[in-house]
N, C-alpha and C. Protein backbone atom coordinates (compact mmCIF):
# COMPACT_ATOMS: atom_id res chain seq x y z
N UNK A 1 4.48 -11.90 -38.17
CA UNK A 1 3.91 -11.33 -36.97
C UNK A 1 3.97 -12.37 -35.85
N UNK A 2 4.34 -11.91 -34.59
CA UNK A 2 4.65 -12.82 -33.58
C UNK A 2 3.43 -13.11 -33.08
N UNK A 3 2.87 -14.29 -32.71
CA UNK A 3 1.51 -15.24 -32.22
C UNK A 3 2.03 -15.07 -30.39
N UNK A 4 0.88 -14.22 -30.01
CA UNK A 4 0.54 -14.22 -28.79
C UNK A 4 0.40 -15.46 -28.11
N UNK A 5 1.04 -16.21 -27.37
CA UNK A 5 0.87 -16.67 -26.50
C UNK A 5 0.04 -16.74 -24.94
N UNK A 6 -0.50 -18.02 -24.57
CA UNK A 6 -1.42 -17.82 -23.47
C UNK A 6 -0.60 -18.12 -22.29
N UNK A 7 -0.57 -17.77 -21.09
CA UNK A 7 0.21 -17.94 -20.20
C UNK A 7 -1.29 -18.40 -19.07
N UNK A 8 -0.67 -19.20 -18.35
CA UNK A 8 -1.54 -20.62 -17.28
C UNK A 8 -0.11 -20.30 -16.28
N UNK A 9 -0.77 -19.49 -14.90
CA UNK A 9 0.08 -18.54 -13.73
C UNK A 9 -0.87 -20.08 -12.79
N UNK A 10 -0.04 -20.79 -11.92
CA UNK A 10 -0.27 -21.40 -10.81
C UNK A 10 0.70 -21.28 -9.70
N UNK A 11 0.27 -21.33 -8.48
CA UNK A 11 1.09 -20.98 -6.85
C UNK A 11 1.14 -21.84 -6.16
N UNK A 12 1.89 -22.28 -5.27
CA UNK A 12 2.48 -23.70 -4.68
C UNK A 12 2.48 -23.01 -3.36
N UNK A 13 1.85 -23.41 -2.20
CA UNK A 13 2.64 -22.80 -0.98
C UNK A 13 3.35 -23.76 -0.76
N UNK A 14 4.48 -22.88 0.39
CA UNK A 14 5.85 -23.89 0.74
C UNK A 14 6.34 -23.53 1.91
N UNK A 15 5.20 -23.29 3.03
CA UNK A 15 5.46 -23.39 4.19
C UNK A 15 3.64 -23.98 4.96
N UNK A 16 4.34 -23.95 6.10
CA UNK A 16 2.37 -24.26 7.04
C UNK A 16 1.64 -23.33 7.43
N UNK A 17 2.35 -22.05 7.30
CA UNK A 17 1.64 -20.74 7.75
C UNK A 17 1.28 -20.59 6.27
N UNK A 18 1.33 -21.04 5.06
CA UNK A 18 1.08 -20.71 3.75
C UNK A 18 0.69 -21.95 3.44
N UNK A 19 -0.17 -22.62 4.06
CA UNK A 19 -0.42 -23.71 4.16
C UNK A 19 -1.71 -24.57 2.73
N UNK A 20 -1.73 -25.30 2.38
CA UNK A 20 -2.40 -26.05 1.71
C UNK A 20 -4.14 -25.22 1.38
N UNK A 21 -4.32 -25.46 3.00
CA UNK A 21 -5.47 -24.95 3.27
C UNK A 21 -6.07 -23.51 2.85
N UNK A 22 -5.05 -22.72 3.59
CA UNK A 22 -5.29 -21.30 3.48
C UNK A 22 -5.30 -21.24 2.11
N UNK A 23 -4.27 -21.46 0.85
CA UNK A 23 -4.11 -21.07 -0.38
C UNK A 23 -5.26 -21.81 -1.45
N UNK A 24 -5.77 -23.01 -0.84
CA UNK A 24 -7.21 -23.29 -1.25
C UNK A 24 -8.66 -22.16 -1.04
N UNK A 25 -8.31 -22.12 -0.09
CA UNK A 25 -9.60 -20.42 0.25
C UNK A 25 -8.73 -19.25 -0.43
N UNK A 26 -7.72 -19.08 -0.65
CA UNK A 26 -7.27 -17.72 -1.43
C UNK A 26 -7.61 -18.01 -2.96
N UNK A 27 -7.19 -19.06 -2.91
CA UNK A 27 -7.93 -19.53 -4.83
C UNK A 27 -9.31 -19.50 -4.82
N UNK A 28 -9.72 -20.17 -4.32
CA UNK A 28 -11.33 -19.50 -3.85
C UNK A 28 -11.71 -18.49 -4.03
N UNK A 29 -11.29 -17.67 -3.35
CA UNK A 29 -11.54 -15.69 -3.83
C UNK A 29 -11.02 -14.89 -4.54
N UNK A 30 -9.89 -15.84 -5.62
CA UNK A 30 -10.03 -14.89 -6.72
C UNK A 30 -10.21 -15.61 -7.41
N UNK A 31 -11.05 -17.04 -7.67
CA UNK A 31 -12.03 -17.20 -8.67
C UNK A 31 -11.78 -18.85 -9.00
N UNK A 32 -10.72 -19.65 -8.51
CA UNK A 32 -10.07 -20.86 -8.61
C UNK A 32 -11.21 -21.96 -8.48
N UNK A 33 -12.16 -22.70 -9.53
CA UNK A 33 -12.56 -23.92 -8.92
C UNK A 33 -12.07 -25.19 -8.95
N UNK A 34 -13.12 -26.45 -8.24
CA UNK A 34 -11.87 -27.26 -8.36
C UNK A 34 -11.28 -28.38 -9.26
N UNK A 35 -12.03 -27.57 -10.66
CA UNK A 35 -10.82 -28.15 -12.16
C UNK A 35 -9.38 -26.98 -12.23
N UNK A 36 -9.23 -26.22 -11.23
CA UNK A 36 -8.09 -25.24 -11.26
C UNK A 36 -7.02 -26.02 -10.05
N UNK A 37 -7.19 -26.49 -9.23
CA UNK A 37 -6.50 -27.04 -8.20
C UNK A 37 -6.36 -28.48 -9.02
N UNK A 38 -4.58 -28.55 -9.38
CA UNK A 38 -3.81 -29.93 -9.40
C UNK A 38 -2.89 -30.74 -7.93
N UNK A 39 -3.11 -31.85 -8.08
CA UNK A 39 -2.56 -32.75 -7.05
C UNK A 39 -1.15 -33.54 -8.24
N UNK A 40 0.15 -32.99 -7.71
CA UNK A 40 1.04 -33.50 -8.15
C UNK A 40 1.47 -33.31 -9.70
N UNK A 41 1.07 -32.06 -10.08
CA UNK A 41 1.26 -31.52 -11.59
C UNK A 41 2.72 -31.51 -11.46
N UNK A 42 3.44 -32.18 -12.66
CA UNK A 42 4.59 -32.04 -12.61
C UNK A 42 5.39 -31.16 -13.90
N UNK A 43 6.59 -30.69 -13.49
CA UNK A 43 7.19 -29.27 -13.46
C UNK A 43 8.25 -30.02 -14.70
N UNK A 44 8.89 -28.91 -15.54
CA UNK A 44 10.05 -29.43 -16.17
C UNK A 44 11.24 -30.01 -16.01
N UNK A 45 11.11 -30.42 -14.76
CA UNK A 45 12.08 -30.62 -14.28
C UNK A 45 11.92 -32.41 -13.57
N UNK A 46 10.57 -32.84 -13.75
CA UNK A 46 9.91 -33.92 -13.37
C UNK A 46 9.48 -34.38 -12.12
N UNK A 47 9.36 -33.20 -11.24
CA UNK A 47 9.09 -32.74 -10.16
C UNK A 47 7.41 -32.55 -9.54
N UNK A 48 6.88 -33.20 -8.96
CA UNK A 48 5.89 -33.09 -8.91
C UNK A 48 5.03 -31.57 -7.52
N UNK A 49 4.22 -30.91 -7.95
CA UNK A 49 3.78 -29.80 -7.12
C UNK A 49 2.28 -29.92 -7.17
N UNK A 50 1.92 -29.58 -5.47
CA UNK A 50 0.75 -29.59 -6.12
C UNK A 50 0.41 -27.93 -6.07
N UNK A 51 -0.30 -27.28 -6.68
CA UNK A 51 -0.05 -26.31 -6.95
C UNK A 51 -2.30 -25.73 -7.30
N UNK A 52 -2.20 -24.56 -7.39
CA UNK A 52 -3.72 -24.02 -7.99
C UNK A 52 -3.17 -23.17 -9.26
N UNK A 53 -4.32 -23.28 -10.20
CA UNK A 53 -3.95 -22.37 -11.50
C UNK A 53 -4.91 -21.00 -10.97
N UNK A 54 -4.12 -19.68 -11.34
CA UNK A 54 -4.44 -18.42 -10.54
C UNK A 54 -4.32 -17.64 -11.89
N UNK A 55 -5.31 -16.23 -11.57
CA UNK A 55 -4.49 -15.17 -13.08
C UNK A 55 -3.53 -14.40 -12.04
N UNK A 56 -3.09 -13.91 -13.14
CA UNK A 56 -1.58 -13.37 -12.94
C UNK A 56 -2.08 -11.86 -12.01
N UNK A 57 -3.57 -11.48 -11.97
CA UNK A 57 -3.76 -11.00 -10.80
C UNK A 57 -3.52 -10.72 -9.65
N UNK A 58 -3.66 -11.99 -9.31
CA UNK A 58 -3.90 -13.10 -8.06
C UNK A 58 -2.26 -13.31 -7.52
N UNK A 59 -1.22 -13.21 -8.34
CA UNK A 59 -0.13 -13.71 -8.00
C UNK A 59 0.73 -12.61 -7.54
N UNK A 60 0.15 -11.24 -8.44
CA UNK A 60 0.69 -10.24 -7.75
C UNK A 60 0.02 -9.87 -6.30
N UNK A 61 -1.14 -9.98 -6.18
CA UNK A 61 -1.54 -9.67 -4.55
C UNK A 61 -0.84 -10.45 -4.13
N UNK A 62 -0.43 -11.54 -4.09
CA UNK A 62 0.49 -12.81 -2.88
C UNK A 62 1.77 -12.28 -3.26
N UNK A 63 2.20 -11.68 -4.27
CA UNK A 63 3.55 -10.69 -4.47
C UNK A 63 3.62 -9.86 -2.97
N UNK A 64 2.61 -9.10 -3.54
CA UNK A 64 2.22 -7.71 -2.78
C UNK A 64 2.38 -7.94 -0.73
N UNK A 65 1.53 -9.13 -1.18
CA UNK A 65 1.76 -9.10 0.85
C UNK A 65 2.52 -10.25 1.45
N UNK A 66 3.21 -10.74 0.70
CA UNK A 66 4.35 -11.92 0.95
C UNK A 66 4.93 -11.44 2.22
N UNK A 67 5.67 -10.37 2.16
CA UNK A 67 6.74 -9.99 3.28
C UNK A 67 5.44 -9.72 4.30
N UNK A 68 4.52 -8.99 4.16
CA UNK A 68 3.70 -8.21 5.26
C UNK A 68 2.96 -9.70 6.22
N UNK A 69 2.43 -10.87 5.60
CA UNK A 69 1.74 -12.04 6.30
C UNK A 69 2.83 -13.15 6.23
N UNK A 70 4.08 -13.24 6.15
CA UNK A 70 4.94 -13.67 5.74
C UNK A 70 4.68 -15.37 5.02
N UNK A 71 4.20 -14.84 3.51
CA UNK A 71 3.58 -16.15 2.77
C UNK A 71 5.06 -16.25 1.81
N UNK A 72 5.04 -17.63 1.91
CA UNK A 72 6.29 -18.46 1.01
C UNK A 72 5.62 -19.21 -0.03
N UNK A 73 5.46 -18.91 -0.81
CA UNK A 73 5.30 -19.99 -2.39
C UNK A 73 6.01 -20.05 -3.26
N UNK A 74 6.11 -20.17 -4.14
CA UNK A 74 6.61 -20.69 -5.78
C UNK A 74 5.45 -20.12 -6.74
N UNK A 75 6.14 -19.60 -7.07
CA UNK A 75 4.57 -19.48 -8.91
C UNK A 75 5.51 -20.48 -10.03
N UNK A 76 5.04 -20.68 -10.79
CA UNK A 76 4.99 -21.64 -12.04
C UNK A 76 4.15 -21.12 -12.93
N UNK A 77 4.87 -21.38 -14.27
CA UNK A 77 3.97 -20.64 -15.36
C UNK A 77 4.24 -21.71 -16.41
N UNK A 78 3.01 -21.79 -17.48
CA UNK A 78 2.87 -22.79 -18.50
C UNK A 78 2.36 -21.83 -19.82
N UNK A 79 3.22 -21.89 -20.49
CA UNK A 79 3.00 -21.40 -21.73
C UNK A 79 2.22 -22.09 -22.95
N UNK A 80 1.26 -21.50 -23.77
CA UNK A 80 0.24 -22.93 -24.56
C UNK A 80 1.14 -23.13 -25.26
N UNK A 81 0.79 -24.23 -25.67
CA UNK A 81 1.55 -25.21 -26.70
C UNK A 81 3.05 -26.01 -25.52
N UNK A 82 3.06 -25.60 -24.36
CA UNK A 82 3.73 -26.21 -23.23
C UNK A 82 3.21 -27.26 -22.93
N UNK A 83 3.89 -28.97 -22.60
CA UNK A 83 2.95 -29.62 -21.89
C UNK A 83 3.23 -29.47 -20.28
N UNK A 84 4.58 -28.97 -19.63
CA UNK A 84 5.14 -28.99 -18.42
C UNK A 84 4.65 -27.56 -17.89
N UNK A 85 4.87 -27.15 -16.96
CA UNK A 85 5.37 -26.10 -16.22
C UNK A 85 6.67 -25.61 -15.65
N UNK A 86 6.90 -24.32 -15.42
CA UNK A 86 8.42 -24.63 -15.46
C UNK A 86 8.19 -23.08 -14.45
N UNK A 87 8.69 -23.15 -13.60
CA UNK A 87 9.30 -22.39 -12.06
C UNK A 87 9.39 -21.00 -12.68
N UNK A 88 8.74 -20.01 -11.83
CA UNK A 88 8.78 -18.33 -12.56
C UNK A 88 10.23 -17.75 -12.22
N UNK A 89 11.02 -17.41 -12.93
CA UNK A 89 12.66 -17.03 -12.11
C UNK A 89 12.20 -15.64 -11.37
N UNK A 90 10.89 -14.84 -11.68
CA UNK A 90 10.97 -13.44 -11.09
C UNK A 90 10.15 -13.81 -9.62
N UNK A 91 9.76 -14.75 -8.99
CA UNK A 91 8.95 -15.08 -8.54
C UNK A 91 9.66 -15.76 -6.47
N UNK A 92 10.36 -15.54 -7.12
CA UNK A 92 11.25 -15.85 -5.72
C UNK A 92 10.79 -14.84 -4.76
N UNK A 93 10.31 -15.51 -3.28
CA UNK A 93 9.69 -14.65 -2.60
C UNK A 93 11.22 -14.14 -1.69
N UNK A 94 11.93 -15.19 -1.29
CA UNK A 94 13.47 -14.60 -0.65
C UNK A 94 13.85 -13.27 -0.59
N UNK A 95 13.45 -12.90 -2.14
CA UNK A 95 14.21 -11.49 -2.80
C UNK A 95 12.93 -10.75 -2.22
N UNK A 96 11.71 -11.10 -1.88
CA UNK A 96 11.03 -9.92 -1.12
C UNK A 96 11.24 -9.69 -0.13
N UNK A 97 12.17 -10.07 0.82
CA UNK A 97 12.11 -9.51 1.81
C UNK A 97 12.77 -8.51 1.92
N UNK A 98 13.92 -8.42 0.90
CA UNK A 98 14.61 -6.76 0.99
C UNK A 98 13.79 -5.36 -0.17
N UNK A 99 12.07 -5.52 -0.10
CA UNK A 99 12.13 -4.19 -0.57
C UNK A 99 12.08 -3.25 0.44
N UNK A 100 11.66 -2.13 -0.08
CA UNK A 100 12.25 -0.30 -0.23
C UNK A 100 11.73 -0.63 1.31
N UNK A 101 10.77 -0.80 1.87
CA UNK A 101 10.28 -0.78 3.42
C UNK A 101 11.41 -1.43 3.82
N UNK A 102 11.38 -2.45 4.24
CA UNK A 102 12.37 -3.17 4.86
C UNK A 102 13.51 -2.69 5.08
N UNK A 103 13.89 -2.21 3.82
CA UNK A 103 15.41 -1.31 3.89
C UNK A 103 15.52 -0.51 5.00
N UNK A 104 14.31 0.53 4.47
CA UNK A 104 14.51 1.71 4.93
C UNK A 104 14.25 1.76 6.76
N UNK A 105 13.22 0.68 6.87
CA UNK A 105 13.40 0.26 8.24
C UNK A 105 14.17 -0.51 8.90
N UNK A 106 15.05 -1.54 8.31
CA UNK A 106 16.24 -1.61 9.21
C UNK A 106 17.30 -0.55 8.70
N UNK A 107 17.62 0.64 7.75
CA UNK A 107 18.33 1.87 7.90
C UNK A 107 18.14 2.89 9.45
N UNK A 108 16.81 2.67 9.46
CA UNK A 108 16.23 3.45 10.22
C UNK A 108 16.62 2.75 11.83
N UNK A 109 16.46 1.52 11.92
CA UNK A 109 17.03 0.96 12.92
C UNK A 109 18.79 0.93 13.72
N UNK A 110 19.17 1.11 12.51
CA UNK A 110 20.69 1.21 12.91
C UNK A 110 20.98 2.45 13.17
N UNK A 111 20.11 3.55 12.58
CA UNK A 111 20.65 4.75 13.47
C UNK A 111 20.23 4.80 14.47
N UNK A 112 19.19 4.62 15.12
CA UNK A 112 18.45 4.78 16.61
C UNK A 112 19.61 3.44 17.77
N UNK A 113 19.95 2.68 16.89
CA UNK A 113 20.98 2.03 17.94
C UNK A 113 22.38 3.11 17.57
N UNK A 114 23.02 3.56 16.73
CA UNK A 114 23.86 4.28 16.86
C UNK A 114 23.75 5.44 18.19
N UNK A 115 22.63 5.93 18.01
CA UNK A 115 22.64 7.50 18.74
C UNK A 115 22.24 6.51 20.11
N UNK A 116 22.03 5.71 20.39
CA UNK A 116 21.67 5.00 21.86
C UNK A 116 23.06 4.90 21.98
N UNK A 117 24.10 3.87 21.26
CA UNK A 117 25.39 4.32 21.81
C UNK A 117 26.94 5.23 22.06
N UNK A 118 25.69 6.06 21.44
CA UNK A 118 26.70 7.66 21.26
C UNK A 118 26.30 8.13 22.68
N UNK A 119 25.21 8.04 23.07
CA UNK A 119 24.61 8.50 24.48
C UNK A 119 25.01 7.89 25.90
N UNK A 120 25.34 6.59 25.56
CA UNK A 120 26.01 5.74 26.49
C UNK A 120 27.52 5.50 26.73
């Protein structure tokens, strides 16, 4: 029988509008104290981040409104019996900027410039 594993979800911001600060008060409100906030936890890669440990909650709301407040982070996930952390591959915020909204609103944009220069 396969042994469940614990998964340890932490978020890095990686811009100034997603700044240090702000993501200290967002860990804050969904529950982060400050034995959850690391200074320079380093990654598998020997990379140092400083980063907050979050539940996997928490990571989907900063999923959720990434594109809408335009927040840039990294998640990192540590598996028990892990001593490193190692970079989430689904977690790339880049790839949010093309969901189904976005699309459909710059779709929506290129026809309203089409019919502007069908008119002109």
């Amino acid at each position: 029988m396969k042994k469940d594993r614990v998964t340890r979800w932490f978020v890095e911001p990686r811009d100034a509008q997603t700044n240090e600060n702000a993501m200290m008060d967002l860990a804050a409100e969904a529950g982060a104290t400050d034995d959850k906030i690391y200074r320079a936890k380093l990654d598998n890669e020997g990379e140092e981040h400083d980063v907050v440990e979050v539940d996997r909650s928490f990571v989907t709301r900063m999923e959720n409104s990434a594109v809408k407040f335009q927040h840039h982070f990294r998640v990192f996930t540590q598996r028990e019996g892990e001593s490193k952390m190692r970079l989430w591959p689904f977690g790339d915020c880049k790839k949010l900027s093309q969901t189904a909204e976005v699309r459909r609103s710059q779709e929506e944009l290129t026809r309203m410039l089409k019919r502007r220069e069908v008119k002109t």
